[in-house]
N, C-alpha and C. Protein backbone atom coordinates (compact mmCIF):
# COMPACT_ATOMS: atom_id res chain seq x y z
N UNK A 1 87.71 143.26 -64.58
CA UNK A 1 86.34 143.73 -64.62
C UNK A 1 85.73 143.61 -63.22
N UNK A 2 85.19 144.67 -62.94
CA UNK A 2 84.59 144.52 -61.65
C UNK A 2 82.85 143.95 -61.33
N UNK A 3 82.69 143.31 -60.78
CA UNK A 3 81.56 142.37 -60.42
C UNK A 3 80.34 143.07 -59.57
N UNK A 4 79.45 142.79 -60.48
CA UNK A 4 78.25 143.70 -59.87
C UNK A 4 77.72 143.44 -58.64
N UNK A 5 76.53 144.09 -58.14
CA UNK A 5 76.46 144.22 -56.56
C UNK A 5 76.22 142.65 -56.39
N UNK A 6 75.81 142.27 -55.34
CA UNK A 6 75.04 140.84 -54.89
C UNK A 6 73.52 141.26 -54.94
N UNK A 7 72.60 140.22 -55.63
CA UNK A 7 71.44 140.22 -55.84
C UNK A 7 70.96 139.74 -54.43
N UNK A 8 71.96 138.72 -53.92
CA UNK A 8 71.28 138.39 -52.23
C UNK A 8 72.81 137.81 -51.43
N UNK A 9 72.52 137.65 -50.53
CA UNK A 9 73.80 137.40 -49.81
C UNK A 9 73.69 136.10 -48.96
N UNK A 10 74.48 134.99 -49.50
CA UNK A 10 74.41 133.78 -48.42
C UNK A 10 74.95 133.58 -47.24
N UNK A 11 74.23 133.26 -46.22
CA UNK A 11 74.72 133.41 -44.67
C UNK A 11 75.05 132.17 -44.31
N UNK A 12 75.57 132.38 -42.99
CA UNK A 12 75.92 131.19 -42.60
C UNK A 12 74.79 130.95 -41.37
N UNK A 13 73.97 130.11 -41.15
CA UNK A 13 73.49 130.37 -39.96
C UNK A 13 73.45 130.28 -38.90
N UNK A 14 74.89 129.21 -38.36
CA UNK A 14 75.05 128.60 -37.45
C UNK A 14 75.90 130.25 -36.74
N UNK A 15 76.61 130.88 -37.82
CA UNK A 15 77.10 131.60 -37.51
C UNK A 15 75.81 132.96 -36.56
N UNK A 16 74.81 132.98 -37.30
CA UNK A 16 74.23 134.30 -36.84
C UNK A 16 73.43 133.64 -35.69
N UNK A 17 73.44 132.53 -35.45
CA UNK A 17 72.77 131.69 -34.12
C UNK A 17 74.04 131.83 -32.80
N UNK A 18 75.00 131.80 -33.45
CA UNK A 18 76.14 131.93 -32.36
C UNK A 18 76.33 133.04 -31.95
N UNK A 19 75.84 133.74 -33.15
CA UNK A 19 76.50 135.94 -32.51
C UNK A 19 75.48 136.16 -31.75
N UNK A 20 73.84 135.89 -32.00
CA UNK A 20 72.61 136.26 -31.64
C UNK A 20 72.59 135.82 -29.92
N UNK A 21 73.10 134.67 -29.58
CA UNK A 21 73.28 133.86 -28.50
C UNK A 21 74.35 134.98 -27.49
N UNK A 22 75.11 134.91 -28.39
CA UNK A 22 76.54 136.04 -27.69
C UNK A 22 76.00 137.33 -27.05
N UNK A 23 75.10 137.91 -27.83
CA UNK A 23 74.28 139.22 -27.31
C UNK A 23 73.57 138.73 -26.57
N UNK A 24 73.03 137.79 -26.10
CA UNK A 24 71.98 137.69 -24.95
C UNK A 24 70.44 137.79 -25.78
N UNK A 25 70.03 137.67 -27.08
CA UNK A 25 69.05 137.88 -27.64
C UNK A 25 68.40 136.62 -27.72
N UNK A 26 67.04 136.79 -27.82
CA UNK A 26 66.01 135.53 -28.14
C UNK A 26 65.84 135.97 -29.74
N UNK A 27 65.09 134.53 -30.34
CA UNK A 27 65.32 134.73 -31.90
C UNK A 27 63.89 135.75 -31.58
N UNK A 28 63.12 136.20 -31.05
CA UNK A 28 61.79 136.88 -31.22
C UNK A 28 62.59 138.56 -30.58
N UNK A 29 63.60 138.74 -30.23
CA UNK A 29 64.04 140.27 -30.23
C UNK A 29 64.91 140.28 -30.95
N UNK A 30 66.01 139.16 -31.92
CA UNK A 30 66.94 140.05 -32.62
C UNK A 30 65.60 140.04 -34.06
N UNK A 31 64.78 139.07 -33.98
CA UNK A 31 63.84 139.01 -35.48
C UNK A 31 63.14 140.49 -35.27
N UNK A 32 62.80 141.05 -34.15
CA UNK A 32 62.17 142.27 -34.41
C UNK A 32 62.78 143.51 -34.67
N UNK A 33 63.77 143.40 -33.96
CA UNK A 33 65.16 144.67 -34.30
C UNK A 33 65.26 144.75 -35.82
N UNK A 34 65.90 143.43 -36.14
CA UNK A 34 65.91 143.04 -37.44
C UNK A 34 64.99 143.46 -38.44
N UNK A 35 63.77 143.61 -38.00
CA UNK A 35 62.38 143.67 -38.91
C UNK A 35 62.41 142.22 -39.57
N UNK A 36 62.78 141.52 -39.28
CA UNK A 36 61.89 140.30 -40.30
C UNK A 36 60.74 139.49 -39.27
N UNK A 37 60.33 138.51 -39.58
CA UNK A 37 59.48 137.35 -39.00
C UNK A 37 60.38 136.10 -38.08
N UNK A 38 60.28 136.10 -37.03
CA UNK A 38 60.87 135.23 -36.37
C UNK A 38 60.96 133.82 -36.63
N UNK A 39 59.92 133.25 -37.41
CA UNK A 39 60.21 132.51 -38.54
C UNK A 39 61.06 132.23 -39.51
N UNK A 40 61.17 133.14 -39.75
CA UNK A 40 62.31 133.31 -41.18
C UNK A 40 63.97 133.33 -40.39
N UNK A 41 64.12 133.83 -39.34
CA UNK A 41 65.23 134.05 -38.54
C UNK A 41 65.48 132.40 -38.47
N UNK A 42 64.56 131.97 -37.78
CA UNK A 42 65.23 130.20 -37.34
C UNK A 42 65.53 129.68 -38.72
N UNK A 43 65.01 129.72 -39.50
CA UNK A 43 64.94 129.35 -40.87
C UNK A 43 66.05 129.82 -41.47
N UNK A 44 66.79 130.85 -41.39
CA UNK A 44 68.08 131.35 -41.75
C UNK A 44 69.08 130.44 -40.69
N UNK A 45 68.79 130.68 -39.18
CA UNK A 45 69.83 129.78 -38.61
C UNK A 45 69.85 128.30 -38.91
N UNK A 46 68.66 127.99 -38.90
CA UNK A 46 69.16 126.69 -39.40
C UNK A 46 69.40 126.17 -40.74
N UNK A 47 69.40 126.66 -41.34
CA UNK A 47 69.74 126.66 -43.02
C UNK A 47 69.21 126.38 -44.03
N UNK A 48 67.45 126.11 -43.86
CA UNK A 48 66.44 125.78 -44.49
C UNK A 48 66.50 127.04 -45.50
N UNK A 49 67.08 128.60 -44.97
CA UNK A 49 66.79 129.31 -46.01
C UNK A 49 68.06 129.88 -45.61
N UNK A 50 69.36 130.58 -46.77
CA UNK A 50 70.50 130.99 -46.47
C UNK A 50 70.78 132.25 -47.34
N UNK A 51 69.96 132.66 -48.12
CA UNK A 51 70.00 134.26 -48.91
C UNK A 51 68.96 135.15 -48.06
N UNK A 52 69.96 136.49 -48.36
CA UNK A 52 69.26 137.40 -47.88
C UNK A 52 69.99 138.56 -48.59
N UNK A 53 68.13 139.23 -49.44
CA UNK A 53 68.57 140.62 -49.74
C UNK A 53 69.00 140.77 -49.25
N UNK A 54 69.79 142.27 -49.83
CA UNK A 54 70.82 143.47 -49.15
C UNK A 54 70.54 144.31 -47.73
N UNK A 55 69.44 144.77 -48.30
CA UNK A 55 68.64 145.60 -47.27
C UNK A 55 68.40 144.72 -46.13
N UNK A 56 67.99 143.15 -46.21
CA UNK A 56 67.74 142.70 -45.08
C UNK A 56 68.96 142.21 -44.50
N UNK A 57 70.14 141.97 -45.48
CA UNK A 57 71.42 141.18 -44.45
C UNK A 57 71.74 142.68 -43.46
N UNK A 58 71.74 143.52 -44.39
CA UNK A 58 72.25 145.29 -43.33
C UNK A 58 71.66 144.97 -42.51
N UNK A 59 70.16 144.89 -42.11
CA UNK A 59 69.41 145.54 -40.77
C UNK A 59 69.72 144.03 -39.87
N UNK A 60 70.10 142.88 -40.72
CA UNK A 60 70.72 142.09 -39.48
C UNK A 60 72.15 141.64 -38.87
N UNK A 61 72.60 142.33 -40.04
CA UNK A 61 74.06 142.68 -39.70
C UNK A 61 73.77 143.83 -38.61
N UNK A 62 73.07 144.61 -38.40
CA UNK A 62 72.79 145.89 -37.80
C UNK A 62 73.06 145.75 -36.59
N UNK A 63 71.82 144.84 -36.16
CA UNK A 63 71.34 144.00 -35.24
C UNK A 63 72.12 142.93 -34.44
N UNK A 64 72.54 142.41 -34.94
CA UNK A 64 73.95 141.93 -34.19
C UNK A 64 75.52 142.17 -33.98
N UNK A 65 75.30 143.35 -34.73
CA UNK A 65 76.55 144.32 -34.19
C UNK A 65 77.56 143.89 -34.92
N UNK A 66 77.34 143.58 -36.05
CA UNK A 66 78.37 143.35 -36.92
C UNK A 66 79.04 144.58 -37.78
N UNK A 67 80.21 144.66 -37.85
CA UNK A 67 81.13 145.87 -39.16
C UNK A 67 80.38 145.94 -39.87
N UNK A 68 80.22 146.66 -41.17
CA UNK A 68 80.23 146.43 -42.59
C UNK A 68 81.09 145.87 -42.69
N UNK A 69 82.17 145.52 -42.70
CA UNK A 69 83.28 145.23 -43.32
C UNK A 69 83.54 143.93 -43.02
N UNK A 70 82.82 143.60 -42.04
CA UNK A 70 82.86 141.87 -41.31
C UNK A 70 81.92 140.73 -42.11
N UNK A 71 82.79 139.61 -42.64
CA UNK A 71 81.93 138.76 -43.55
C UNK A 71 81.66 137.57 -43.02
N UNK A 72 81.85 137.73 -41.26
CA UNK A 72 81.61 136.24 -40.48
C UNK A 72 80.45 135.85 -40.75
N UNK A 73 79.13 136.43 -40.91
CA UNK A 73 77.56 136.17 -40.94
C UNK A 73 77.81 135.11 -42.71
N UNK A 74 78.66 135.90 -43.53
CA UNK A 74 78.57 135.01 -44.73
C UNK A 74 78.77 133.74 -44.93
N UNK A 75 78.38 132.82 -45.89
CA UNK A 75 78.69 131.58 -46.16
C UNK A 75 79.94 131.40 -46.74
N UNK A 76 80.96 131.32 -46.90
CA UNK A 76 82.03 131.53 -47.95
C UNK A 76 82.22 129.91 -48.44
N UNK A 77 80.95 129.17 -48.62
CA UNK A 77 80.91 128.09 -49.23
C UNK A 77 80.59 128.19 -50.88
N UNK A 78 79.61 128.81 -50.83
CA UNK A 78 78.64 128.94 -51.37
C UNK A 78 79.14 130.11 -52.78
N UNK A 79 77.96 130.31 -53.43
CA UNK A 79 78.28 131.34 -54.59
C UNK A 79 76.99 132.72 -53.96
N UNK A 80 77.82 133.55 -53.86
CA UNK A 80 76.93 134.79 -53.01
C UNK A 80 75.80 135.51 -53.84
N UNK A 81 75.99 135.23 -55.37
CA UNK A 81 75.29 136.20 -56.19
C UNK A 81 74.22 135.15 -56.71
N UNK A 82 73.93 133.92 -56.04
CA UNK A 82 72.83 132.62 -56.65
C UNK A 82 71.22 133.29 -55.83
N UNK A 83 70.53 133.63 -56.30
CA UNK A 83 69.00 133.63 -55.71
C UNK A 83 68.62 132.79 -54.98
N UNK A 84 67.82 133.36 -54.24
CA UNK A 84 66.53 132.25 -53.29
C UNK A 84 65.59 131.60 -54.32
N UNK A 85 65.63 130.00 -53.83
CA UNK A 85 65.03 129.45 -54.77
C UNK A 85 63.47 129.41 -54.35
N UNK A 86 63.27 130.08 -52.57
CA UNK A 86 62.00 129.49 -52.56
C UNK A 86 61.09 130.37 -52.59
N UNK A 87 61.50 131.76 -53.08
CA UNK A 87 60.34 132.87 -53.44
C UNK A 87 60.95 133.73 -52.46
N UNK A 88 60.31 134.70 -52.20
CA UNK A 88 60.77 136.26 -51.65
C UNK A 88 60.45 135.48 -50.15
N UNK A 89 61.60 136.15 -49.11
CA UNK A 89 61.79 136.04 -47.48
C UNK A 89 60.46 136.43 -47.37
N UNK A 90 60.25 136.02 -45.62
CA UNK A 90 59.04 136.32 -45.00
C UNK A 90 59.25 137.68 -44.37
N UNK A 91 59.45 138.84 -44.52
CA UNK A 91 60.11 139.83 -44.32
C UNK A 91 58.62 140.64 -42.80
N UNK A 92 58.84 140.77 -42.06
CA UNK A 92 57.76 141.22 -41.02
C UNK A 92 57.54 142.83 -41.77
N UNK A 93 56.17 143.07 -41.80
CA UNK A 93 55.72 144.49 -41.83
C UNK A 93 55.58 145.34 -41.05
N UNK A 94 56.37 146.23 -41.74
CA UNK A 94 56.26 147.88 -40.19
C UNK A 94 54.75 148.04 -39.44
C-alpha cells in the first residue's frame, strides 16, 4: 500500500545551517528568498522548530539549491508525517 503525501516534513537543522553557510547566505537573505520570517529560519536551524509544510520545505529546498530528489535537509530520525506541535510556522507575507 502506498503512503500518503507528508502533512509536513522534518528537517534537520544543523543540516540547512551548514548548506545556508556553504552559499555564502545570512539567515536574513536565505529567510527572504525563502519567504519565511527570519525567525522561524534560526528556529528551524536550531531545532526549536523541525516541520515544515510542503510548500515551505520546496521554496527552501529552492533556496539552497537543493534536488528534489535530495533528502540531506531531512531528519531521518524522526517520523516525517508527525505535525507541528506548536501551531502553524511564522511564514513572512508577500
Amino acid at each position: 500500500m502506498e503512503q500518503p503525501p507528508a502533512t509536513t516534513y522534518q528537517v534537520d537543522g544543523a543540516e540547512i545551517r551548514t548548506r545556508r553557510m556553504e552559499l555564502g547566505m545570512s539567515q536574513a537573505e536565505c529567510a527572504a528568498q525563502a519567504r519565511i520570517a527570519r525567525p522561524y529560519l534560526s528556529q528551524l536551524e536550531t531545532g526549536e522548530r523541525r516541520h515544515l509544510r510542503p510548500p515551505t520545505y520546496k521554496a527552501l529546498r529552492t533556496t539552497l539549491q537543493i534536488a528534489h530528489d535530495d533528502s540531506r535537509l531531512l531528519d531521518q530520525r524522526g517520523d516525517p508525517h508527525r505535525k507541528e506541535r506548536h501551531g502553524s510556522p511564522h511564514e513572512a507575507r508577500p
